[in-house]
N, C-alpha and C. Protein backbone atom coordinates (compact mmCIF):
# COMPACT_ATOMS: atom_id res chain seq x y z
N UNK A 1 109.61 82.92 91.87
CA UNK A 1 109.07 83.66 93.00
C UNK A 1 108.05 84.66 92.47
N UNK A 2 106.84 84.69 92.91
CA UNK A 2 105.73 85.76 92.62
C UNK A 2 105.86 86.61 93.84
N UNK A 3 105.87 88.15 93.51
CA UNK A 3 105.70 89.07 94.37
C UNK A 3 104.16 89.89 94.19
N UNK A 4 103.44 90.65 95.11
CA UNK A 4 102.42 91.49 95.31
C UNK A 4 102.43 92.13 96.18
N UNK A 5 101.71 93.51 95.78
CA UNK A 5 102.27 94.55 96.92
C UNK A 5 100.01 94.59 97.33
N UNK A 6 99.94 94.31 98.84
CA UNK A 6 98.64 94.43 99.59
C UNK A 6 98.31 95.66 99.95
N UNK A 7 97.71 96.31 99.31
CA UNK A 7 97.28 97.88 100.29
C UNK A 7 95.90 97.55 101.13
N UNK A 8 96.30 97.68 102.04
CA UNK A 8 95.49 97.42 102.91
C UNK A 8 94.57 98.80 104.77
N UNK A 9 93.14 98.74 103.94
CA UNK A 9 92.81 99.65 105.04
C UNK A 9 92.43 98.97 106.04
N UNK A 10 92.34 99.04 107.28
CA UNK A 10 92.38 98.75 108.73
C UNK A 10 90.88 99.48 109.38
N UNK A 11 90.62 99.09 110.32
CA UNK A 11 90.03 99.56 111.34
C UNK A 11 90.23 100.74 111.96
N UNK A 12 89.79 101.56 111.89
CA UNK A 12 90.28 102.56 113.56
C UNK A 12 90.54 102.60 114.50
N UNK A 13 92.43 102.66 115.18
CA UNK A 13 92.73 102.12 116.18
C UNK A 13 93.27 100.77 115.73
N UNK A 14 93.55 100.23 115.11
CA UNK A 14 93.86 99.05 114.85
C UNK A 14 95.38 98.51 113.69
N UNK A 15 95.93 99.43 113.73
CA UNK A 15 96.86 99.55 112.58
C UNK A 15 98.19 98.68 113.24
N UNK A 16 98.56 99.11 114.26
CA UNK A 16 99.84 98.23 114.79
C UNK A 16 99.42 96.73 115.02
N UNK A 17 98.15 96.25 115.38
CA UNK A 17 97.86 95.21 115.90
C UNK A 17 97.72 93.85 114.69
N UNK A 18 96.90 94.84 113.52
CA UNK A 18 96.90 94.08 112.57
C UNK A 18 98.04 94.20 111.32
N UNK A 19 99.18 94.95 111.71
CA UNK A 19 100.42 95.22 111.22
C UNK A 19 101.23 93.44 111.96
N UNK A 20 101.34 93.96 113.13
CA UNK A 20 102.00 92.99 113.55
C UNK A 20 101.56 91.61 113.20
N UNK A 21 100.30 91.14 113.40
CA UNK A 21 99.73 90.07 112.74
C UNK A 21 99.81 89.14 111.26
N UNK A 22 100.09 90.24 110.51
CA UNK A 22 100.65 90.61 108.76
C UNK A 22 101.93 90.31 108.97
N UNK A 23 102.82 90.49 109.69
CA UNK A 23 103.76 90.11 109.73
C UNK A 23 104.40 89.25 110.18
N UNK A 24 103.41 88.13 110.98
CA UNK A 24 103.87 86.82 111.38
C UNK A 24 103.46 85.89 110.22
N UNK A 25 102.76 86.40 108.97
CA UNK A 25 102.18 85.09 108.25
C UNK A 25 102.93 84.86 107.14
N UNK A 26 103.39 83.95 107.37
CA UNK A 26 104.03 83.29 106.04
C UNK A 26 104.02 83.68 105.11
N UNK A 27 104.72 84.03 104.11
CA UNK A 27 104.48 85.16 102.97
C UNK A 27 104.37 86.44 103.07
N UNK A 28 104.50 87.22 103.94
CA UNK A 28 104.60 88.17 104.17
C UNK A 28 105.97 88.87 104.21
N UNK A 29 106.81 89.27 103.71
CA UNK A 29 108.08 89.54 103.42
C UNK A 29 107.93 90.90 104.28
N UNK A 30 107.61 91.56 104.31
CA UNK A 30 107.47 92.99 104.76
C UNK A 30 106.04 93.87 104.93
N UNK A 31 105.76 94.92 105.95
CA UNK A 31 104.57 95.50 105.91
C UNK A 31 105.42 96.84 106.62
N UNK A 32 104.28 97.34 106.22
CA UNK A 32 104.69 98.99 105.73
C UNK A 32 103.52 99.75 106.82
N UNK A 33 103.26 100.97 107.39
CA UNK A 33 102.15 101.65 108.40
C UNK A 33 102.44 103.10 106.64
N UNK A 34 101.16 103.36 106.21
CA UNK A 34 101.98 104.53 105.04
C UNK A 34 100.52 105.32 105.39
N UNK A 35 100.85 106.62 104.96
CA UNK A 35 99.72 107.41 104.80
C UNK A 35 98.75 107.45 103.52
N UNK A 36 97.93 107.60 103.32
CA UNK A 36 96.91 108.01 102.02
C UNK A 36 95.57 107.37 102.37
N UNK A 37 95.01 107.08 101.25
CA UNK A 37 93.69 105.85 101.50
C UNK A 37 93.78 104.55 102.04
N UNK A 38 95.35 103.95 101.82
CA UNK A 38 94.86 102.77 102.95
C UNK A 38 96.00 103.14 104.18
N UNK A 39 95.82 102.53 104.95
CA UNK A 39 96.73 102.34 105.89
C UNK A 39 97.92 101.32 106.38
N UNK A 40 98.28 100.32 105.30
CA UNK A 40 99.38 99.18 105.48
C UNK A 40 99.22 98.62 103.90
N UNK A 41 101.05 98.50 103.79
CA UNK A 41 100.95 98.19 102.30
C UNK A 41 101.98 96.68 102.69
N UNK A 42 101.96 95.42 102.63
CA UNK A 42 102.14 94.36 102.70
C UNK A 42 102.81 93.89 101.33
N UNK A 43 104.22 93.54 101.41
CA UNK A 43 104.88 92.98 100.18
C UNK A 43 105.23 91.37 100.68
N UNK A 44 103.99 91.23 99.49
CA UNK A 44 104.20 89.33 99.27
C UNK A 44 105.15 88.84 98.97
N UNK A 45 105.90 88.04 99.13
CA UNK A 45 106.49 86.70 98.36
C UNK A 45 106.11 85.47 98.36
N UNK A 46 105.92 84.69 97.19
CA UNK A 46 105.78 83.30 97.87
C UNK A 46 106.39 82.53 96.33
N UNK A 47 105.71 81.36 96.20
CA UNK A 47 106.51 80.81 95.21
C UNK A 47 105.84 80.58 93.96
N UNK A 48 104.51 80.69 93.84
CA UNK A 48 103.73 80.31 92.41
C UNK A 48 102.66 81.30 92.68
N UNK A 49 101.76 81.47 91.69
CA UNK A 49 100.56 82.13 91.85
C UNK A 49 99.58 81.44 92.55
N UNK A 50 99.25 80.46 92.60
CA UNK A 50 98.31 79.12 93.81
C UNK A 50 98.88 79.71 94.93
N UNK A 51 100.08 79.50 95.02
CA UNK A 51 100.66 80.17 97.20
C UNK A 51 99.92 81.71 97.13
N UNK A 52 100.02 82.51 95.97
CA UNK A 52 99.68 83.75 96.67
C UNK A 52 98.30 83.95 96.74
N UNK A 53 97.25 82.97 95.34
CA UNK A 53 95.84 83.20 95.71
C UNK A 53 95.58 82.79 97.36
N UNK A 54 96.21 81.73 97.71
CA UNK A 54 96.14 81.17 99.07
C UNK A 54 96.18 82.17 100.28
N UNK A 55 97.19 82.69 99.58
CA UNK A 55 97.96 83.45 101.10
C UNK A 55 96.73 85.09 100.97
N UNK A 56 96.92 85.45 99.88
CA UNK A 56 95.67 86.83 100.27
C UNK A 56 94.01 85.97 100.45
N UNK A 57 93.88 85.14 99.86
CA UNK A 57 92.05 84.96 100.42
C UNK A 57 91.88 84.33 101.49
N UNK A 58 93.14 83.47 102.01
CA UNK A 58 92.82 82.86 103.18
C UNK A 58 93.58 83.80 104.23
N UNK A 59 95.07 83.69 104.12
CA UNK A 59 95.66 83.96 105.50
C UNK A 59 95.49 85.58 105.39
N UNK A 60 95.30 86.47 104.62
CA UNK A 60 95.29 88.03 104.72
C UNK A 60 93.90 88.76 104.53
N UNK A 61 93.30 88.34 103.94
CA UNK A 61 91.72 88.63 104.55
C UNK A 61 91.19 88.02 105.70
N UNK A 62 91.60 87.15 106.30
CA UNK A 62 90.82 86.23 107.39
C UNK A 62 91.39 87.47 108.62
N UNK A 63 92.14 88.14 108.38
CA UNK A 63 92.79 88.55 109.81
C UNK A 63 91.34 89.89 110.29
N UNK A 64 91.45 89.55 111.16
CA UNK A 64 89.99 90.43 111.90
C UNK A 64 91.30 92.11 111.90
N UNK A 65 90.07 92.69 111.91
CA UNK A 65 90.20 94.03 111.61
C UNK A 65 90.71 94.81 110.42
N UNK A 66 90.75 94.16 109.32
CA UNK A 66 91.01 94.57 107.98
C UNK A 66 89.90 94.68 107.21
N UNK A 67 89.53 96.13 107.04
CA UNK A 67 88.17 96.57 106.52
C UNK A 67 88.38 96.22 104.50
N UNK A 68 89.40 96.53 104.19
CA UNK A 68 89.68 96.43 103.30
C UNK A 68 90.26 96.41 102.07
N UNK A 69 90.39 95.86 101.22
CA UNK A 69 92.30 95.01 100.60
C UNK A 69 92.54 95.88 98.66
N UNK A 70 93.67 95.66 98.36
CA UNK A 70 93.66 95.83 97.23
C UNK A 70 94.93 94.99 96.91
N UNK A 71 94.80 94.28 96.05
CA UNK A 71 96.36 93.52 95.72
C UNK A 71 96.87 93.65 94.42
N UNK A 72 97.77 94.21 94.59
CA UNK A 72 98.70 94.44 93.29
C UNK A 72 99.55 93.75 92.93
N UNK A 73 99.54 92.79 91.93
CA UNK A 73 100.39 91.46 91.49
C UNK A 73 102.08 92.08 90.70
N UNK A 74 102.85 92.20 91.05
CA UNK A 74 104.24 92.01 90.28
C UNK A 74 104.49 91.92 89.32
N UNK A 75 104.94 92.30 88.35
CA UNK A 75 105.41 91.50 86.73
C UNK A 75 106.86 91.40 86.45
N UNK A 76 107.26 92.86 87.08
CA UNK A 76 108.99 92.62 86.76
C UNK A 76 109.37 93.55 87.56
N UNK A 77 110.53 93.41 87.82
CA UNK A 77 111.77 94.21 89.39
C UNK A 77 112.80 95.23 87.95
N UNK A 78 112.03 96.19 88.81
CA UNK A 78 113.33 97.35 88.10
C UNK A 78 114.27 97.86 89.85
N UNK A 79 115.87 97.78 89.76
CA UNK A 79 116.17 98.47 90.68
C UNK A 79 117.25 99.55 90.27
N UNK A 80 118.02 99.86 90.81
CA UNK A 80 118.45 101.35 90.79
C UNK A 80 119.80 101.12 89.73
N UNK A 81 120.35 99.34 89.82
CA UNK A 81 121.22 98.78 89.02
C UNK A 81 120.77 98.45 87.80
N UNK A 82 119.68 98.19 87.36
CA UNK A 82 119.21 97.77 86.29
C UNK A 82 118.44 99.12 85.00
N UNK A 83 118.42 100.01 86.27
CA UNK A 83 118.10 101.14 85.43
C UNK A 83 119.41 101.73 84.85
N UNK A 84 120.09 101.81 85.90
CA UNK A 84 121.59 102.46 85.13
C UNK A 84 121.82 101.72 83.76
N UNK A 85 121.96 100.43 83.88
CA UNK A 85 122.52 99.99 82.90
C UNK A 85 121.53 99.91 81.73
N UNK A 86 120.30 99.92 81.75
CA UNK A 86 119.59 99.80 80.86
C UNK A 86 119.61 101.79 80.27
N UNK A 87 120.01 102.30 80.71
CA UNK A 87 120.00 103.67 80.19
C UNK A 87 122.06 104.19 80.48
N UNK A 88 122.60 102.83 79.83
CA UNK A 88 124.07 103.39 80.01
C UNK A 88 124.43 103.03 78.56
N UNK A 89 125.10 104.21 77.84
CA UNK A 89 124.93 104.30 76.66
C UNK A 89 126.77 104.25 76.19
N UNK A 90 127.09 103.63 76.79
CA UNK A 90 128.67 103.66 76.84
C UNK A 90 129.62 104.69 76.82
N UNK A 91 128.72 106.09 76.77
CA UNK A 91 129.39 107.14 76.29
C UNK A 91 130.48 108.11 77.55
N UNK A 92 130.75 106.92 78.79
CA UNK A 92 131.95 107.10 79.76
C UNK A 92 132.62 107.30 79.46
């Protein structure tokens, strides 16, 4: 499974519409409304790197009203379990 996180700026006025849209397309695991420079941060999944070039140049730029993209590709999942244990020093 390849993951990428989409930051994505929008239109003015246009954030729920092309939120919701992002979130009917295939590969789209989740989308986010966040504050800063862009306005929607889109977490990919799909299954190889070919599905995700696919899925951001075709199905996530094609969507009207997305001024403009940044995609951040995945390398490795740290979560809140893997940190513990990677910094658990047996000394319980």
């Amino acid at each position: 499974m390849v993951t990428a996180f989409a930051l994505i700026q929008v239109e003015p006025g246009q954030v729920a519409e092309v939120a919701e849209r992002l979130a009917a397309i295939d590969g789209v695991a989740e989308a986010y409304s966040v504050a800063g420079r862009f306005d929607l941060v889109a977490v990919l999944r799909v299954p190889d790197n070919e599905a995700m070039a696919r899925l951001v140049t075709s199905s996530v730029l094609g969507l009207p009203g997305i001024v403009r993209t940044e995609t951040l590709p995945a390398f490795r999942a740290y979560s809140r379990h893997d940190l513990d244990a990677m910094f658990d020093l047996g000394g319980g």
